[in-house]
N, C-alpha and C. Protein backbone atom coordinates (compact mmCIF):
# COMPACT_ATOMS: atom_id res chain seq x y z
N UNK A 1 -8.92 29.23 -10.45
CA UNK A 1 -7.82 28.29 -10.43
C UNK A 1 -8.34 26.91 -10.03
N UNK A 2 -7.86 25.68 -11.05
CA UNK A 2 -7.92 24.55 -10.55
C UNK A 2 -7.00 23.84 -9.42
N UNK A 3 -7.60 23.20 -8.01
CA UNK A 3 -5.96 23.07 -7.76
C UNK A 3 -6.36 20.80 -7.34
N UNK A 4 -7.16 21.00 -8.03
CA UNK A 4 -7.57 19.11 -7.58
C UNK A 4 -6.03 18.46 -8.55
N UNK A 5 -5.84 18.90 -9.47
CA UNK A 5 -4.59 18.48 -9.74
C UNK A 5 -2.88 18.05 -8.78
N UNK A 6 -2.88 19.44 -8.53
CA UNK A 6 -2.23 19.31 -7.10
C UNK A 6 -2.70 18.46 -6.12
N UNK A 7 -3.84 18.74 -5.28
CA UNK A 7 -4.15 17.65 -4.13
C UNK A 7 -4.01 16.63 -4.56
N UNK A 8 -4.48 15.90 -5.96
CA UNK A 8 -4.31 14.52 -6.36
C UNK A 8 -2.80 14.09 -6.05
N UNK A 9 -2.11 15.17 -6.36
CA UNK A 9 -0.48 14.56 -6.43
C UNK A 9 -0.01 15.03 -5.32
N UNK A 10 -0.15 15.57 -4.26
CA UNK A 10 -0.10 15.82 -3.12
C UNK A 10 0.07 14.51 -2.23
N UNK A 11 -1.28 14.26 -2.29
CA UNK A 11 -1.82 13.46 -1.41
C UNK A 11 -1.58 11.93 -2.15
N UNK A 12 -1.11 11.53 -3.35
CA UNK A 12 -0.49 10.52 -4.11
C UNK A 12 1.05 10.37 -3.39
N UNK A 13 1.87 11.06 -3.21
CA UNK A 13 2.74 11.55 -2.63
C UNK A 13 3.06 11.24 -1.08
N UNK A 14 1.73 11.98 -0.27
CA UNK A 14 1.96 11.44 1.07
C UNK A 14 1.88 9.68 1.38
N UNK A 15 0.88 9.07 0.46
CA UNK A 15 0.10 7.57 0.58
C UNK A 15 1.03 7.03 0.27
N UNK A 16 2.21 6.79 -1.02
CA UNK A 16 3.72 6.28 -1.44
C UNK A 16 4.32 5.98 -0.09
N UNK A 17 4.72 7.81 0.57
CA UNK A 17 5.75 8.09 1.51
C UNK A 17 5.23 6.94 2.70
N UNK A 18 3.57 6.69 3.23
CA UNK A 18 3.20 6.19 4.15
C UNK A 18 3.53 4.64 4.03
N UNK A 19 3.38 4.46 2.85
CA UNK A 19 3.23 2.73 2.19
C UNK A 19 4.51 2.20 2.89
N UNK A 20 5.69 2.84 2.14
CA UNK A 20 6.71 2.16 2.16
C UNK A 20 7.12 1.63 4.38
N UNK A 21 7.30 2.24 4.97
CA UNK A 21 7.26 1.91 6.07
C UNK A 21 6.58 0.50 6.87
N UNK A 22 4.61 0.37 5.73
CA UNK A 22 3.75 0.42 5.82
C UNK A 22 4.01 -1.62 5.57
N UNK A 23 4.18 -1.58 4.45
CA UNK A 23 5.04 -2.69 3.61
C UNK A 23 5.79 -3.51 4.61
N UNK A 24 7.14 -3.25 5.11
CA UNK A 24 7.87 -3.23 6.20
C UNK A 24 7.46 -3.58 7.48
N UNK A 25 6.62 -2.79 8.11
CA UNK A 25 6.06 -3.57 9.17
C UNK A 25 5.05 -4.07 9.15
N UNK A 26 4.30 -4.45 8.21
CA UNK A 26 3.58 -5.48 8.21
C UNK A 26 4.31 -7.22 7.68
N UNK A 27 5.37 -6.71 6.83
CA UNK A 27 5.89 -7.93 6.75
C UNK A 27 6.51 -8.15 8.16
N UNK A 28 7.19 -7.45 8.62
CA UNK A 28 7.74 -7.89 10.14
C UNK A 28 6.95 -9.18 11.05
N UNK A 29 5.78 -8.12 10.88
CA UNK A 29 4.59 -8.42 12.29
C UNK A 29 4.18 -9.81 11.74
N UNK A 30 3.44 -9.68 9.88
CA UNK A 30 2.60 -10.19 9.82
C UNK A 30 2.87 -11.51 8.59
N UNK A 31 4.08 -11.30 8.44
CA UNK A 31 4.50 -12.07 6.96
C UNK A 31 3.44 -11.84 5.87
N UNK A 32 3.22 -13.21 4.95
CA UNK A 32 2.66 -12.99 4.20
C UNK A 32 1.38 -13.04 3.94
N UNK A 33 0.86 -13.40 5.29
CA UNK A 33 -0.42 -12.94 6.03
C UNK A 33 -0.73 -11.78 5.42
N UNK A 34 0.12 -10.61 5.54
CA UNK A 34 -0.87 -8.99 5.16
C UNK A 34 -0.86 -9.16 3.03
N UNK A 35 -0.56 -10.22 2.87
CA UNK A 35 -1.18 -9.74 1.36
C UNK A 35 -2.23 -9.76 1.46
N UNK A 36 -3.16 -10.63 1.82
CA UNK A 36 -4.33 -10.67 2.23
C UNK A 36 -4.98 -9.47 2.35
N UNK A 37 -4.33 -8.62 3.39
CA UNK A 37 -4.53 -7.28 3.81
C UNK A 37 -4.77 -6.36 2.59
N UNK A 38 -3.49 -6.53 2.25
CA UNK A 38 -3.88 -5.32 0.87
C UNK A 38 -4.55 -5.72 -0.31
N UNK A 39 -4.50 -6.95 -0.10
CA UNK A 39 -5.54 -7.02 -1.27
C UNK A 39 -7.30 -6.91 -1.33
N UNK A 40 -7.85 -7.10 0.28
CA UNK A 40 -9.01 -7.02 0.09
C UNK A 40 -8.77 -5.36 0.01
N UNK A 41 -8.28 -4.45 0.91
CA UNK A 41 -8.06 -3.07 1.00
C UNK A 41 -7.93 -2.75 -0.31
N UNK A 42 -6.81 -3.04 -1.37
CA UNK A 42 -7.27 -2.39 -2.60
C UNK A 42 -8.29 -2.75 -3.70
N UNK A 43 -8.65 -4.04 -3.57
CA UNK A 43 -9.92 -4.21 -4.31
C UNK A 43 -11.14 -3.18 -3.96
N UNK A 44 -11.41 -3.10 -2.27
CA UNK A 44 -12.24 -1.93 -1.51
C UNK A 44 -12.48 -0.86 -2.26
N UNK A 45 -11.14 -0.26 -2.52
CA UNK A 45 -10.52 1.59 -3.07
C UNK A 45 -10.80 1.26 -3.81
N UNK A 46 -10.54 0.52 -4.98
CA UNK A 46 -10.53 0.34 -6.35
C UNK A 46 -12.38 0.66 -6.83
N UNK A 47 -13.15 -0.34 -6.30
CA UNK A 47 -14.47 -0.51 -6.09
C UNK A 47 -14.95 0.77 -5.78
N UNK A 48 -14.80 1.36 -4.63
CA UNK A 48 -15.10 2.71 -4.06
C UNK A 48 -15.14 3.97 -5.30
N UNK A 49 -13.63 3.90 -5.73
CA UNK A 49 -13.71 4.86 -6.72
C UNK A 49 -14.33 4.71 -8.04
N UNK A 50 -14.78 3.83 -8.13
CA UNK A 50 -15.45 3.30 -9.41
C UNK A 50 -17.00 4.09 -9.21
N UNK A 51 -17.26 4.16 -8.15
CA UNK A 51 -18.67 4.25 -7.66
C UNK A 51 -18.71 5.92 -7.12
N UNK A 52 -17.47 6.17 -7.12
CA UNK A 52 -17.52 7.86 -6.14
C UNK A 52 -17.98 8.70 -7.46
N UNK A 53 -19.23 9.61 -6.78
CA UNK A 53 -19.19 10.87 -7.52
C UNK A 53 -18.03 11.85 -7.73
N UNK A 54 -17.44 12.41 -6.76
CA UNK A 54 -16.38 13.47 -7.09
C UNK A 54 -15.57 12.85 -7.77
N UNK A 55 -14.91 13.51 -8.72
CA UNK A 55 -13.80 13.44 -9.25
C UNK A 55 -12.46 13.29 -8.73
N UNK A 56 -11.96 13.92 -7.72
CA UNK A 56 -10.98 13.75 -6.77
C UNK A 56 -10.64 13.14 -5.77
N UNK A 57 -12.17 12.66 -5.60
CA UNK A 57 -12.16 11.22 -4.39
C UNK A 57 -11.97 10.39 -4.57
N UNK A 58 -12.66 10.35 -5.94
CA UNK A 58 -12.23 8.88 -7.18
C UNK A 58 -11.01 8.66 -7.65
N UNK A 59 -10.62 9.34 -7.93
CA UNK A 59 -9.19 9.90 -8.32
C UNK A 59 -7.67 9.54 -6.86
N UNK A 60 -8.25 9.91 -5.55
CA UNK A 60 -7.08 9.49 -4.68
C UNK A 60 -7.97 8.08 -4.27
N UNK A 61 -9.17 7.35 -4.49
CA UNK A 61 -9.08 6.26 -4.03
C UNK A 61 -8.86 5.12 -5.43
N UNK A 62 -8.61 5.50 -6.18
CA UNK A 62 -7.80 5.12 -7.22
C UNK A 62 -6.55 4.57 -6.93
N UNK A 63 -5.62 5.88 -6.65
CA UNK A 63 -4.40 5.70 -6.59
C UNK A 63 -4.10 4.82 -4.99
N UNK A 64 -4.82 4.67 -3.95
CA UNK A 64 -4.92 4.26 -2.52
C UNK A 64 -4.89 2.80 -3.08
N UNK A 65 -5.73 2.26 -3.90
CA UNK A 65 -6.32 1.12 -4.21
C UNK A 65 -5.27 0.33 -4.90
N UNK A 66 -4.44 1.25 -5.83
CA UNK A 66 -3.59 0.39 -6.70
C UNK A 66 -2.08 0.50 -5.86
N UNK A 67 -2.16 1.11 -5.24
CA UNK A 67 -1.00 1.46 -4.11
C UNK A 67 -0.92 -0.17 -2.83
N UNK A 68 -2.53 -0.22 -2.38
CA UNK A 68 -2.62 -1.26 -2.15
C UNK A 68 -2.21 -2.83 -2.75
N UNK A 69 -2.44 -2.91 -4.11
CA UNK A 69 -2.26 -3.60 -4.50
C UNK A 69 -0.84 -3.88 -5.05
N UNK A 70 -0.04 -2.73 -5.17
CA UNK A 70 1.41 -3.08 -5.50
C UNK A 70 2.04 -3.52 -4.59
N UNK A 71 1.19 -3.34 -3.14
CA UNK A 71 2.13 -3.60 -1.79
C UNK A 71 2.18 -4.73 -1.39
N UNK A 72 1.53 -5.86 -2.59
CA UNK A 72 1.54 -7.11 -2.52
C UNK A 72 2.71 -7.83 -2.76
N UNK A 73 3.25 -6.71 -4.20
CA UNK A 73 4.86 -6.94 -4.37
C UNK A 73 5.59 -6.61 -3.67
N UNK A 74 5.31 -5.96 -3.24
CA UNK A 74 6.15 -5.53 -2.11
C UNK A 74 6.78 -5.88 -0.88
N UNK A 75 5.91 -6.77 -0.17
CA UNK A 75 5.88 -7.81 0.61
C UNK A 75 6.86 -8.96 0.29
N UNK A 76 6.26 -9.05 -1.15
CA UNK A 76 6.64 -10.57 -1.73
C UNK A 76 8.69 -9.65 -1.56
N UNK A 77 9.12 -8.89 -1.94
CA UNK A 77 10.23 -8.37 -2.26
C UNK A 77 10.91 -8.67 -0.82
N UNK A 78 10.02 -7.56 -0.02
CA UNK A 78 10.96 -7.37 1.40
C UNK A 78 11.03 -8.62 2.41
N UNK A 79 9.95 -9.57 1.88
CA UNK A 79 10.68 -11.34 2.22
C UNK A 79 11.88 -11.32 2.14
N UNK A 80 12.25 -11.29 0.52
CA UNK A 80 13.53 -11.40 0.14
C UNK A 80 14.80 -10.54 1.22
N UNK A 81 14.76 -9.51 0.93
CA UNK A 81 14.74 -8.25 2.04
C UNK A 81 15.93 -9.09 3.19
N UNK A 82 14.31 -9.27 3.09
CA UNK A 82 14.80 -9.93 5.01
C UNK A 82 15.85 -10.96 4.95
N UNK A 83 15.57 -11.79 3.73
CA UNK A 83 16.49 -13.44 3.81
C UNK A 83 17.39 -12.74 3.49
N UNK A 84 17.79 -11.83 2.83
CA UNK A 84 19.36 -11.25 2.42
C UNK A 84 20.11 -10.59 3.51
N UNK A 85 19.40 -10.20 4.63
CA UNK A 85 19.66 -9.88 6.15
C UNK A 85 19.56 -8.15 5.51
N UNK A 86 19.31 -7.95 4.64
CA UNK A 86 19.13 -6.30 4.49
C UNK A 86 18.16 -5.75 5.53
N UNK A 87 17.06 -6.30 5.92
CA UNK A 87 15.93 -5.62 7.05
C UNK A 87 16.18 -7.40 8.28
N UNK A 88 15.96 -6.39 9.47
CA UNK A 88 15.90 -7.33 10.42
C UNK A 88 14.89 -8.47 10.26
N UNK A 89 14.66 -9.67 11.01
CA UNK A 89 14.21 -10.69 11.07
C UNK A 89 13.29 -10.46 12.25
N UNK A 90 11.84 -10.57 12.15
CA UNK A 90 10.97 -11.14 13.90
C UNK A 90 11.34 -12.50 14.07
N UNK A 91 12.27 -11.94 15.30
CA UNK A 91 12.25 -13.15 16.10
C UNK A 91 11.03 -14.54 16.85
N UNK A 92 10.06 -13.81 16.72
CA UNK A 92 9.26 -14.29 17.33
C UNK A 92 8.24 -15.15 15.79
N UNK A 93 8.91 -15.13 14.66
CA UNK A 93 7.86 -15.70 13.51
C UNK A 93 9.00 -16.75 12.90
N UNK A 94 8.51 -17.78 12.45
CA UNK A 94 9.25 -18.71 11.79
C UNK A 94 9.03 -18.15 10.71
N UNK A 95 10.20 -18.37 9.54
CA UNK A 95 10.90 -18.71 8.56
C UNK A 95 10.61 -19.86 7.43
C-alpha cells in the first residue's frame, strides 16, 4: 500500500488549518511587516523542494511554500478585515 498520498493531504490539511490563525496574528502583531515574513519563508520551501530528494518532502514543502505565499493575500485581506471592524484592532499599532 501507498499511503504518501494521504500524508501529503494530511499534512496539506493540518498547514491550511495552522495558516489561517497564523495570517491573523501576525497581522495583529505585525501589520504588513509579516509579508515580508512569508515571503522570504515561501520562496525558502519553494527552493527547498525543488532541491529535495524524496518525493513527499518535496511535495509538503511545496505546498508549505505556496501556502506561504498566499498568506501574503491574506494579510493584504485581513487589513481590510480589520478596517471593516470584523477582527479587532492592536491598539498599540497605528493605522
Amino acid at each position: 500500500m501507498n499511503f504518501e498520498g494521504i500524508i501529503i493531504g494530511i499534512v496539506t490539511f493540518v498547514i491550511i488549518g495552522i495558516f489561517h490563525p497564523l495570517v491573523v496574528k501576525s497581522e495583529y502583531y505585525l501589520g504588513r511587516a509579516s509579508i515580508w515574513v512569508f515571503l522570504i519563508s515561501g520562496v525558502v520551501c519553494v527552493a527547498l523542494s525543488l532541491i529535495s530528494a524524496n518525493f513527499t518532502i518535496s511535495a509538503l514543502l511545496g505546498v508549505l511554500g505556496f501556502t506561504c505565499l498566499w498568506s501574503i493575500k491574506e494579510v493584504i485581506d485581513q487589513e481590510k478585515r480589520v478596517k471593516e471592524g470584523r477582527y479587532p484592532k492592536n491598539p498599540r499599532r497605528k493605522y
